[in-house]
C-alpha atoms as a PDB file:
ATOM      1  CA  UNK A   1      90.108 105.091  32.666  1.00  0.00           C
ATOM      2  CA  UNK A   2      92.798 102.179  33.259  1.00  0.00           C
ATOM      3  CA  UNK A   3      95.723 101.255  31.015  1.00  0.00           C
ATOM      4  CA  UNK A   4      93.086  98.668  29.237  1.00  0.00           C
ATOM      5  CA  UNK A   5      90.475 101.167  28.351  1.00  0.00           C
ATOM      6  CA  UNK A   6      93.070 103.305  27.352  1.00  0.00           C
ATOM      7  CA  UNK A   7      94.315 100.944  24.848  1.00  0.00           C
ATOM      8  CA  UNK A   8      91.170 100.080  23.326  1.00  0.00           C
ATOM      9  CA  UNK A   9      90.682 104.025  22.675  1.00  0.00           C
ATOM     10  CA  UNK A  10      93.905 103.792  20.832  1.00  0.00           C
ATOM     11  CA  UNK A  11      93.025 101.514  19.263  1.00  0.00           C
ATOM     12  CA  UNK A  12      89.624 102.055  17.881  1.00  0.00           C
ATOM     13  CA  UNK A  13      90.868 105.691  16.478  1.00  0.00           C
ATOM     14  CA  UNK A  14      93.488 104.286  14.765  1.00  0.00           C
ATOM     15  CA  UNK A  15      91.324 101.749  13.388  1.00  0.00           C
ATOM     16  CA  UNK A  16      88.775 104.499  12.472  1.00  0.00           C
ATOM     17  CA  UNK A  17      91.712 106.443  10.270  1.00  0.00           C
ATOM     18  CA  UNK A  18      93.036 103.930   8.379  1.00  0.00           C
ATOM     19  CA  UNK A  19      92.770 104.334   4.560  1.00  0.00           C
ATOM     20  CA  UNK A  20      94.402 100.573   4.083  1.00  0.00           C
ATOM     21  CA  UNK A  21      92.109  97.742   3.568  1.00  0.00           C
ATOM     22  CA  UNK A  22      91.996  94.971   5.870  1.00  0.00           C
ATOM     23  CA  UNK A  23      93.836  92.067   4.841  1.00  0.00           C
ATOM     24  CA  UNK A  24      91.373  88.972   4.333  1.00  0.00           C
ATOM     25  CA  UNK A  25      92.871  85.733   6.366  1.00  0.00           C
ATOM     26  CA  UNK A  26      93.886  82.855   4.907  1.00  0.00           C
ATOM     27  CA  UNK A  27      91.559  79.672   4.811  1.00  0.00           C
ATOM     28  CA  UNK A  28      92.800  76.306   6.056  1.00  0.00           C
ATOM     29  CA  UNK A  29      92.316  72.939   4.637  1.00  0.00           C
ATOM     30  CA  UNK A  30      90.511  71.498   7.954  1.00  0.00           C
ATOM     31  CA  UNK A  31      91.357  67.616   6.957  1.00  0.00           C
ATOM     32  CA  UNK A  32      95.120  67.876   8.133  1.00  0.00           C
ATOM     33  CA  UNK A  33      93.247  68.810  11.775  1.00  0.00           C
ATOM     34  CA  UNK A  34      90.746  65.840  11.148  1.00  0.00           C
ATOM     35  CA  UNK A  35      93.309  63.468  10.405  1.00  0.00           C
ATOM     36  CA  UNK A  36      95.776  64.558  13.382  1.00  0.00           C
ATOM     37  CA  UNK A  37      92.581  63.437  15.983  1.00  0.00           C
ATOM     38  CA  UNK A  38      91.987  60.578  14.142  1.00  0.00           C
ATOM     39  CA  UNK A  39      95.520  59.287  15.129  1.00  0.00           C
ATOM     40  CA  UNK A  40      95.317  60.521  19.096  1.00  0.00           C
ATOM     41  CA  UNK A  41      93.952  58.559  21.996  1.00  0.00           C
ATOM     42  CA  UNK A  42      90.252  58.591  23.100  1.00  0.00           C
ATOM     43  CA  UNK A  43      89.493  61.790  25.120  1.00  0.00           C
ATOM     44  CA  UNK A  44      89.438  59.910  28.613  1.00  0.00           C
ATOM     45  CA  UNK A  45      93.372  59.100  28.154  1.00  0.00           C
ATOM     46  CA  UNK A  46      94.730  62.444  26.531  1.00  0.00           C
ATOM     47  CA  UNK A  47      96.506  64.607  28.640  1.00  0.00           C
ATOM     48  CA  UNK A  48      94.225  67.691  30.123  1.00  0.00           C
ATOM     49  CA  UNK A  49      96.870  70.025  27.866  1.00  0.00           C
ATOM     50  CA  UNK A  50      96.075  67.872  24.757  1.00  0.00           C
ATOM     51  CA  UNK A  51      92.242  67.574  25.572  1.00  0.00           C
ATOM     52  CA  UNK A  52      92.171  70.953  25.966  1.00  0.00           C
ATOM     53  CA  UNK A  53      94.054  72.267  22.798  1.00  0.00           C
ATOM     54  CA  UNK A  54      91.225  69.802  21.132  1.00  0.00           C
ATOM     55  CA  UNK A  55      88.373  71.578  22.498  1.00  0.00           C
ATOM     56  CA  UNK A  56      89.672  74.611  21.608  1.00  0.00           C
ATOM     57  CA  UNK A  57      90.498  73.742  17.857  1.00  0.00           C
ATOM     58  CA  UNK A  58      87.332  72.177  17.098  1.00  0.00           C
ATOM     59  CA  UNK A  59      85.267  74.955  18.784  1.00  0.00           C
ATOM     60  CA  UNK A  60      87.037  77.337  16.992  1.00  0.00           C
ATOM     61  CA  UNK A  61      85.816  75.466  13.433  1.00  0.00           C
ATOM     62  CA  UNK A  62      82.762  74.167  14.175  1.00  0.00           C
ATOM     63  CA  UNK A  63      81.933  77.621  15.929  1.00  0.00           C
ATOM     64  CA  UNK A  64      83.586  79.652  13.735  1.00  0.00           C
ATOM     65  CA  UNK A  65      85.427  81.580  16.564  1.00  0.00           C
ATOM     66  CA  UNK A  66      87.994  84.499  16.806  1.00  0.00           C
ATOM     67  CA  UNK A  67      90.369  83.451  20.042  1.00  0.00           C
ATOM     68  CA  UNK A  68      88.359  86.468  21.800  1.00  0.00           C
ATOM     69  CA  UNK A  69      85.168  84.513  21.124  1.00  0.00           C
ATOM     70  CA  UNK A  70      86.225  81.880  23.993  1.00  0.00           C
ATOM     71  CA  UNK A  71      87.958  84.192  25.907  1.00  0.00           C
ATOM     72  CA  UNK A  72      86.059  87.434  25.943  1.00  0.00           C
ATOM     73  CA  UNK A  73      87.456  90.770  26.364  1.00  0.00           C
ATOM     74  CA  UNK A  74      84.660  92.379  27.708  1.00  0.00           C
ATOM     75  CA  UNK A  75      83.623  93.702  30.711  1.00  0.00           C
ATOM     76  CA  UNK A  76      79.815  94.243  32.602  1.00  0.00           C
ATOM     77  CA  UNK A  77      78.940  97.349  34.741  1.00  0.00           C
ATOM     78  CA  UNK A  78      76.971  97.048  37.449  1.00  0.00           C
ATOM     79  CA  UNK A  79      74.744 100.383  37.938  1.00  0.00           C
ATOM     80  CA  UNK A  80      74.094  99.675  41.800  1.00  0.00           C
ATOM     81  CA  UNK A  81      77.511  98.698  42.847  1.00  0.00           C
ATOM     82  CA  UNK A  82      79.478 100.608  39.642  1.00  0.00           C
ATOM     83  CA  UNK A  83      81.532  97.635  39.723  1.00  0.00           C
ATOM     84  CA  UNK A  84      83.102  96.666  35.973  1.00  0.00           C
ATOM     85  CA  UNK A  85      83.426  92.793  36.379  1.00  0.00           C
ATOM     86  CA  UNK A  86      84.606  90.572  33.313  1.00  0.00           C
ATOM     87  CA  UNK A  87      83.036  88.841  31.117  1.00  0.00           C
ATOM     88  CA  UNK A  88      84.482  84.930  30.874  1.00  0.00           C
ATOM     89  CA  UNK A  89      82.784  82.244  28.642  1.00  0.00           C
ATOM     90  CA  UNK A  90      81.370  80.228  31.561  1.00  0.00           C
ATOM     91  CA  UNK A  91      80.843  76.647  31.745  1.00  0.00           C
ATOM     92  CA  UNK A  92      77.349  77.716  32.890  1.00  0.00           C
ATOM     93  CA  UNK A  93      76.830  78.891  29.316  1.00  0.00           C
ATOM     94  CA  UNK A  94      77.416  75.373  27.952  1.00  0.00           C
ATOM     95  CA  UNK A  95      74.469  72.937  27.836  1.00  0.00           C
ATOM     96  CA  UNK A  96      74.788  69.199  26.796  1.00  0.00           C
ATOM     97  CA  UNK A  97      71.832  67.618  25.710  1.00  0.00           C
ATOM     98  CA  UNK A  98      72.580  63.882  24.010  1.00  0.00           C
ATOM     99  CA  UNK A  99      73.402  64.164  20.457  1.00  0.00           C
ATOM    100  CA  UNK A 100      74.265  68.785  20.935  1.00  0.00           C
ATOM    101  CA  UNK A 101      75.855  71.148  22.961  1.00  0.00           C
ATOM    102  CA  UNK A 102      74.440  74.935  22.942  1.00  0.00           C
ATOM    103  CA  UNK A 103      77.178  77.429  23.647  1.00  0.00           C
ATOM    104  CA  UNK A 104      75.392  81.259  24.874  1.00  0.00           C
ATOM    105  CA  UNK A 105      78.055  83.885  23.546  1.00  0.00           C
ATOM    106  CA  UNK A 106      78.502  87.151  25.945  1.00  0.00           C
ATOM    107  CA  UNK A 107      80.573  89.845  25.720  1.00  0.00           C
ATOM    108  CA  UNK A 108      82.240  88.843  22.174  1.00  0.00           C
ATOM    109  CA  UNK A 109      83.020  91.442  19.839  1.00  0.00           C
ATOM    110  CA  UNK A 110      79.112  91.504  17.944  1.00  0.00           C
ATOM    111  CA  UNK A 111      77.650  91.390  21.098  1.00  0.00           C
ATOM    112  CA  UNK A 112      77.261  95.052  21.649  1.00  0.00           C
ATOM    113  CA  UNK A 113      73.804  95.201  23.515  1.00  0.00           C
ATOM    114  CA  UNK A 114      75.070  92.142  25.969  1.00  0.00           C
ATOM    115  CA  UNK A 115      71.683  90.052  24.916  1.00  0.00           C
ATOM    116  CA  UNK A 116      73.998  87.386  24.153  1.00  0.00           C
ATOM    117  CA  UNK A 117      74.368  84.941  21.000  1.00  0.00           C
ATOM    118  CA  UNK A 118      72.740  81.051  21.575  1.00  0.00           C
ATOM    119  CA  UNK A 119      74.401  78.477  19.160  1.00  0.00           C
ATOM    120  CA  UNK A 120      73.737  74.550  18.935  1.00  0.00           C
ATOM    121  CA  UNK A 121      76.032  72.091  16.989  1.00  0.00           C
ATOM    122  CA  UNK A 122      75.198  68.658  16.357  1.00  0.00           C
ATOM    123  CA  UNK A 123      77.529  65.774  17.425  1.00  0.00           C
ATOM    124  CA  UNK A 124      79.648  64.487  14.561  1.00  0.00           C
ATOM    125  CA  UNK A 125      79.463  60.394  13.696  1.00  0.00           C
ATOM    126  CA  UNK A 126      83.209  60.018  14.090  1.00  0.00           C
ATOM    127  CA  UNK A 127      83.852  60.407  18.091  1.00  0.00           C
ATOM    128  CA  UNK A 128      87.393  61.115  17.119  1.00  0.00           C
ATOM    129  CA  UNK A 129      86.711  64.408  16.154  1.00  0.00           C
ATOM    130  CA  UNK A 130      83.554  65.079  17.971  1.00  0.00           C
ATOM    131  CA  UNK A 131      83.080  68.726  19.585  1.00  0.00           C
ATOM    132  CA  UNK A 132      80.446  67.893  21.714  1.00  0.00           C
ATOM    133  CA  UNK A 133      82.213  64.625  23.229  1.00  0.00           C
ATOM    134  CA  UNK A 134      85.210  66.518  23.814  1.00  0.00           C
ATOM    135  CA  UNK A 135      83.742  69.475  25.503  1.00  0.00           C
ATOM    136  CA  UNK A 136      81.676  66.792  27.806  1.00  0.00           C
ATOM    137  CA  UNK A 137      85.072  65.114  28.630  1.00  0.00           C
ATOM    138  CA  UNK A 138      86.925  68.718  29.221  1.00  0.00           C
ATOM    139  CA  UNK A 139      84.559  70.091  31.338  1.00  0.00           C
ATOM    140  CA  UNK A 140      84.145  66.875  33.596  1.00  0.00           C
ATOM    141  CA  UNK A 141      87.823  66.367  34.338  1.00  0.00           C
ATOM    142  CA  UNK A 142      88.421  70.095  35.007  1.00  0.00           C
ATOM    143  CA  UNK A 143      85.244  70.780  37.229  1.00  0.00           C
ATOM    144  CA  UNK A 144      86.738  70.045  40.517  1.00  0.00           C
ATOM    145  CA  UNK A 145      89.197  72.439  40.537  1.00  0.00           C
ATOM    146  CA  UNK A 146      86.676  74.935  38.300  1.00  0.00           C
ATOM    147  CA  UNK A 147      84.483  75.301  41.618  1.00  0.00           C
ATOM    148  CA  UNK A 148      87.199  77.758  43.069  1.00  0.00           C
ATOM    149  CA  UNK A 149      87.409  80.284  40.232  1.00  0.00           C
ATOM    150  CA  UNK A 150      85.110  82.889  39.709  1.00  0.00           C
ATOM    151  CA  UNK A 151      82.831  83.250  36.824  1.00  0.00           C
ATOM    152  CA  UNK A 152      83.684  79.171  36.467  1.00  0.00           C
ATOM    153  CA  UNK A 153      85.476  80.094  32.613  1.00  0.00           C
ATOM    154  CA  UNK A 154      85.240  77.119  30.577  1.00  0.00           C
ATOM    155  CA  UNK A 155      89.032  77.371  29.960  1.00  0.00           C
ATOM    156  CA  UNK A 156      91.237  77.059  32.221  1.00  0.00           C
ATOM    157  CA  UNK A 157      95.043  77.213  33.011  1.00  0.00           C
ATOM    158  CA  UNK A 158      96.589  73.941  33.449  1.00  0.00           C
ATOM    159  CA  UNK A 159      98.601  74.644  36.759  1.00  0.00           C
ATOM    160  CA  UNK A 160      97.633  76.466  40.086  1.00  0.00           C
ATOM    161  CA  UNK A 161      96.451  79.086  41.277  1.00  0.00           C
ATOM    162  CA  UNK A 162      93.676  78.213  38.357  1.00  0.00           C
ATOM    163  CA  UNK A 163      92.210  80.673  36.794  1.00  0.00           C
ATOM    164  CA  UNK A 164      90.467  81.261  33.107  1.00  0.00           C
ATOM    165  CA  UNK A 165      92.433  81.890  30.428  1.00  0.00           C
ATOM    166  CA  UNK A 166      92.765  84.911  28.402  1.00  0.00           C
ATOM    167  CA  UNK A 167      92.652  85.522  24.525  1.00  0.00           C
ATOM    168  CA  UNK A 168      96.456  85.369  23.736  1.00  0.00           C
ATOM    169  CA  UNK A 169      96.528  81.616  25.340  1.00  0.00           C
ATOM    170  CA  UNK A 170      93.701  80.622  23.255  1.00  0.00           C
ATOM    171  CA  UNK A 171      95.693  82.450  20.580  1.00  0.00           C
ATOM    172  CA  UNK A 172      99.057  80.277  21.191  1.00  0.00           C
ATOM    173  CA  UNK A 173      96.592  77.412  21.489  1.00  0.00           C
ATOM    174  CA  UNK A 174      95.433  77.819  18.054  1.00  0.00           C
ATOM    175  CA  UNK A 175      98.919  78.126  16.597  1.00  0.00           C
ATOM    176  CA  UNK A 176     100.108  75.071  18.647  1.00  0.00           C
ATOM    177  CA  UNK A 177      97.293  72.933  16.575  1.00  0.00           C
ATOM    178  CA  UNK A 178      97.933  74.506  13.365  1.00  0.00           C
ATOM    179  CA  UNK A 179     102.089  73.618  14.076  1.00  0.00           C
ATOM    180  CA  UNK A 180     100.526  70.123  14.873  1.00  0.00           C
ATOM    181  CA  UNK A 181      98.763  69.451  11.953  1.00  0.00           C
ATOM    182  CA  UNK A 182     101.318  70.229   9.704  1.00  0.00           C
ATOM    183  CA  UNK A 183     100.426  73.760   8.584  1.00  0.00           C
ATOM    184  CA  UNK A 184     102.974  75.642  10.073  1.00  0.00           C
ATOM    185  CA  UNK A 185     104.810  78.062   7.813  1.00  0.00           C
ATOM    186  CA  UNK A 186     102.113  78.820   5.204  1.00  0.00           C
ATOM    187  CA  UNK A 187     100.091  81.990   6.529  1.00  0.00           C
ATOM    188  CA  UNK A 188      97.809  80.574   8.785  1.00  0.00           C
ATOM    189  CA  UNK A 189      96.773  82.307  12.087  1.00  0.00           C
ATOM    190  CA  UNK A 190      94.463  81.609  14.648  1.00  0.00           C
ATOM    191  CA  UNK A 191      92.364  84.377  13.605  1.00  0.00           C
ATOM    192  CA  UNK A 192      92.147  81.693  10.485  1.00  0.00           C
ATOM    193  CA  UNK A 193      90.194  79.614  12.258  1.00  0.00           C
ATOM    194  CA  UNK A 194      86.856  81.792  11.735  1.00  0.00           C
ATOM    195  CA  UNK A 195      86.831  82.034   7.640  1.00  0.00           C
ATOM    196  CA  UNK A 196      87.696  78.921   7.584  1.00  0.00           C
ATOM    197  CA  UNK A 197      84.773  77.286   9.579  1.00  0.00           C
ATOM    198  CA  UNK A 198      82.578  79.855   7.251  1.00  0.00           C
ATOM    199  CA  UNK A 199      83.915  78.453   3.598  1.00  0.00           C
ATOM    200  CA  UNK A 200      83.802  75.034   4.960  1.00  0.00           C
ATOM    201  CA  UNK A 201      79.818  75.289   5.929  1.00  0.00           C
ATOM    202  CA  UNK A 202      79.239  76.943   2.517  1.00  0.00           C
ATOM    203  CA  UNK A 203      81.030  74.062   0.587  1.00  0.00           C
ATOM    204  CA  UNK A 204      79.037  71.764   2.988  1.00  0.00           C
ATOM    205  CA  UNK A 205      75.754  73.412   1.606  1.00  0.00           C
ATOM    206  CA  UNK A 206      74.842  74.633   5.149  1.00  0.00           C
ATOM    207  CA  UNK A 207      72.549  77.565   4.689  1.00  0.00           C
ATOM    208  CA  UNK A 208      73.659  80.993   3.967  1.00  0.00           C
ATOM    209  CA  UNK A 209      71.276  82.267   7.602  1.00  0.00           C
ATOM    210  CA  UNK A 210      72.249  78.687   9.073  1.00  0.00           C
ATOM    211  CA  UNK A 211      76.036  79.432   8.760  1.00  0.00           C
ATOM    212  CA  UNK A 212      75.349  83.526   9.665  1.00  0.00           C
ATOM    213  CA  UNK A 213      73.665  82.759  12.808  1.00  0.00           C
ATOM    214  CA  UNK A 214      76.370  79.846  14.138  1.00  0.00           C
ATOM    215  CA  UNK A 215      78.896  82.387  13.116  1.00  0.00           C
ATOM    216  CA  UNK A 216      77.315  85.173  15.036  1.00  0.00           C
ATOM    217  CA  UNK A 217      77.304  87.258  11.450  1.00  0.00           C
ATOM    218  CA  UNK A 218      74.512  89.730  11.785  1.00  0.00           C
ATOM    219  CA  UNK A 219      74.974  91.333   8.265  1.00  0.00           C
ATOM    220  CA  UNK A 220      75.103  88.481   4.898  1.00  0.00           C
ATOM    221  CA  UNK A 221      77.218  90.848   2.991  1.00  0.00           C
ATOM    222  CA  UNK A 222      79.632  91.473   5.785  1.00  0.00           C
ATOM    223  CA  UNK A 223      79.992  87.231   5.829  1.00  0.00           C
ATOM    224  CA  UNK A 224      80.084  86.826   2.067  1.00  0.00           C
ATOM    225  CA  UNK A 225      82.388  89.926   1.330  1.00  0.00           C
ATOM    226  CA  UNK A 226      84.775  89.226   4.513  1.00  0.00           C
ATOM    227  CA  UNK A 227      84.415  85.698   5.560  1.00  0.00           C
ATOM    228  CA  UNK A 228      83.797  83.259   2.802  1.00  0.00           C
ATOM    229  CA  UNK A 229      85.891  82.332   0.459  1.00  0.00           C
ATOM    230  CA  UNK A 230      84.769  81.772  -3.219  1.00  0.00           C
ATOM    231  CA  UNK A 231      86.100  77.763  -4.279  1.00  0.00           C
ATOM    232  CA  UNK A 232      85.257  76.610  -7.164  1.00  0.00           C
ATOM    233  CA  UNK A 233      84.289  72.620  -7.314  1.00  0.00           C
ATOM    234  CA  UNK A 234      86.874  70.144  -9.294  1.00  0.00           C
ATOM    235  CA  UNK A 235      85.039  70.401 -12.598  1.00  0.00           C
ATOM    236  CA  UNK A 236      85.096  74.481 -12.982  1.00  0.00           C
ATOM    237  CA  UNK A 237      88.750  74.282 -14.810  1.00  0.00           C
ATOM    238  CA  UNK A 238      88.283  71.723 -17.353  1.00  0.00           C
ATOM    239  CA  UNK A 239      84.718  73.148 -17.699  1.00  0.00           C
ATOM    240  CA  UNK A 240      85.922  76.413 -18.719  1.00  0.00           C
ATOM    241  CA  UNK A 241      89.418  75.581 -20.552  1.00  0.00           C
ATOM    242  CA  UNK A 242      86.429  73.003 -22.968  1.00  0.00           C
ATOM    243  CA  UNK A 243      83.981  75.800 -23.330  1.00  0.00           C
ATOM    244  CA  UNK A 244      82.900  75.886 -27.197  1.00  0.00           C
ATOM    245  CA  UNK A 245      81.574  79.177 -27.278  1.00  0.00           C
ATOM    246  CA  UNK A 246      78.237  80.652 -28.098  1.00  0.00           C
ATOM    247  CA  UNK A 247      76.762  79.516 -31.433  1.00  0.00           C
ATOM    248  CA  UNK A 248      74.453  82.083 -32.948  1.00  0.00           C
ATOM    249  CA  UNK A 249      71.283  80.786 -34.483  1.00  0.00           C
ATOM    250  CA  UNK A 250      71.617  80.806 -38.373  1.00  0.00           C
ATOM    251  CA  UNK A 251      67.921  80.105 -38.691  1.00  0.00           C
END
């Protein structure tokens, strides 16, 4: 085994003794990110570093993605050659069509047969903030030098030798846009980025297998008990401070 395999074995036994319960991550507000692309440039005149932290942020809400997600970890074996080649999150497994983009998932962290996970999102009405108009506009201005890597990973570096990026940059990513959008300093991870994009398709009264199967969720008590936050709607306080009680029938 290398170092890498060696770390994940770690890893996973630690994981497997610990008597702690995990500690459920914070859920953003996602209009502070809404309102900070509202107020940049169209996509065409951002830098490649800006267009690029877009992407990521709004694939990582609208997708409901752990930084892993778009930057797998995993690797393939290949039984004839026993090569162990990794997995990347190839532009090949993006498809436009004109008002969607369908994203295949392999290698991610539910993934364990490698059959893969196929998700479509709809455009959004505002192009400001619009994942599949940003991903078109990504992927054309960084296909030319995309040809010359391997795999062809949807994310790239922004400086040669190119190559695809690996979890911890989509990571530092992910806290650049939450430092952006004026959230630094109040708990919130990129691993936030996931719950988040759940609680916000539940408020949105997107349904529960809808949400699951975007999400890549393959259990609904695993995505209720772990991933969505309960929020209750603007009347629920002054509902319950008015409540009267129960009168009993006298009759």
């Amino acid at each position: 085994m290398d170092n890498m395999d060696i770390h994940r074995l770690i890893s996973a036994l630690t994981k497997s003794g610990t008597k702690c319960l995990a500690q459920r991550t914070r859920v953003m507000p996602c209009l502070p990110f809404m309102a900070m692309f509202n107020t940049w440039q169209e996509n065409e005149r951002l830098s490649l570093a800006m267009l690029r932290l877009k992407a990521v942020t709004l694939m990582a809400l609208c997708f409901m993605t752990r930084p892993s997600d778009l930057a797998p970890k995993g690797f393939s074996f290949d039984p004839h050659t026993y090569e162990k080649k990794h997995i990347a999150l190839s532009v090949d497994q993006v498809m436009f069509s004109q008002s969607a983009v369908t994203v295949t998932f392999f290698g991610i962290k539910n993934d364990a047969t490698r059959t893969g996970f196929e998700v479509q999102i709809p455009s959004s009405d505002n192009p400001q903030v619009d994942v599949v108009d940003v991903l078109k506009c990504y992927v054309a201005r960084t296909n030319l030098v995309r040809e010359n890597i391997p795999n062809r990973p949807l994310f790239i570096s922004l400086k040669p030798p190119y190559k695809g990026i690996q979890s911890d940059t989509i990571a530092h990513i992910l806290s650049e846009a939450i430092k952006l959008a004026g959230l630094s300093g109040l708990g919130y991870t990129p691993k936030s980025f996931r719950p988040t994009g759940a609680t916000a398709a539940v408020q949105a009264n997107v349904r529960t297998e809808t949400a699951m199967q975007i999400g890549r969720w393959k259990t609904e008590k695993v995505f209720r008990e772990r991933y969505v936050y309960p929020l209750a709607n603007k009347d629920y306080t002054d509902g319950v401070l008015s409540f009267k009680g129960i009168l009993e029938d006298t009759t």
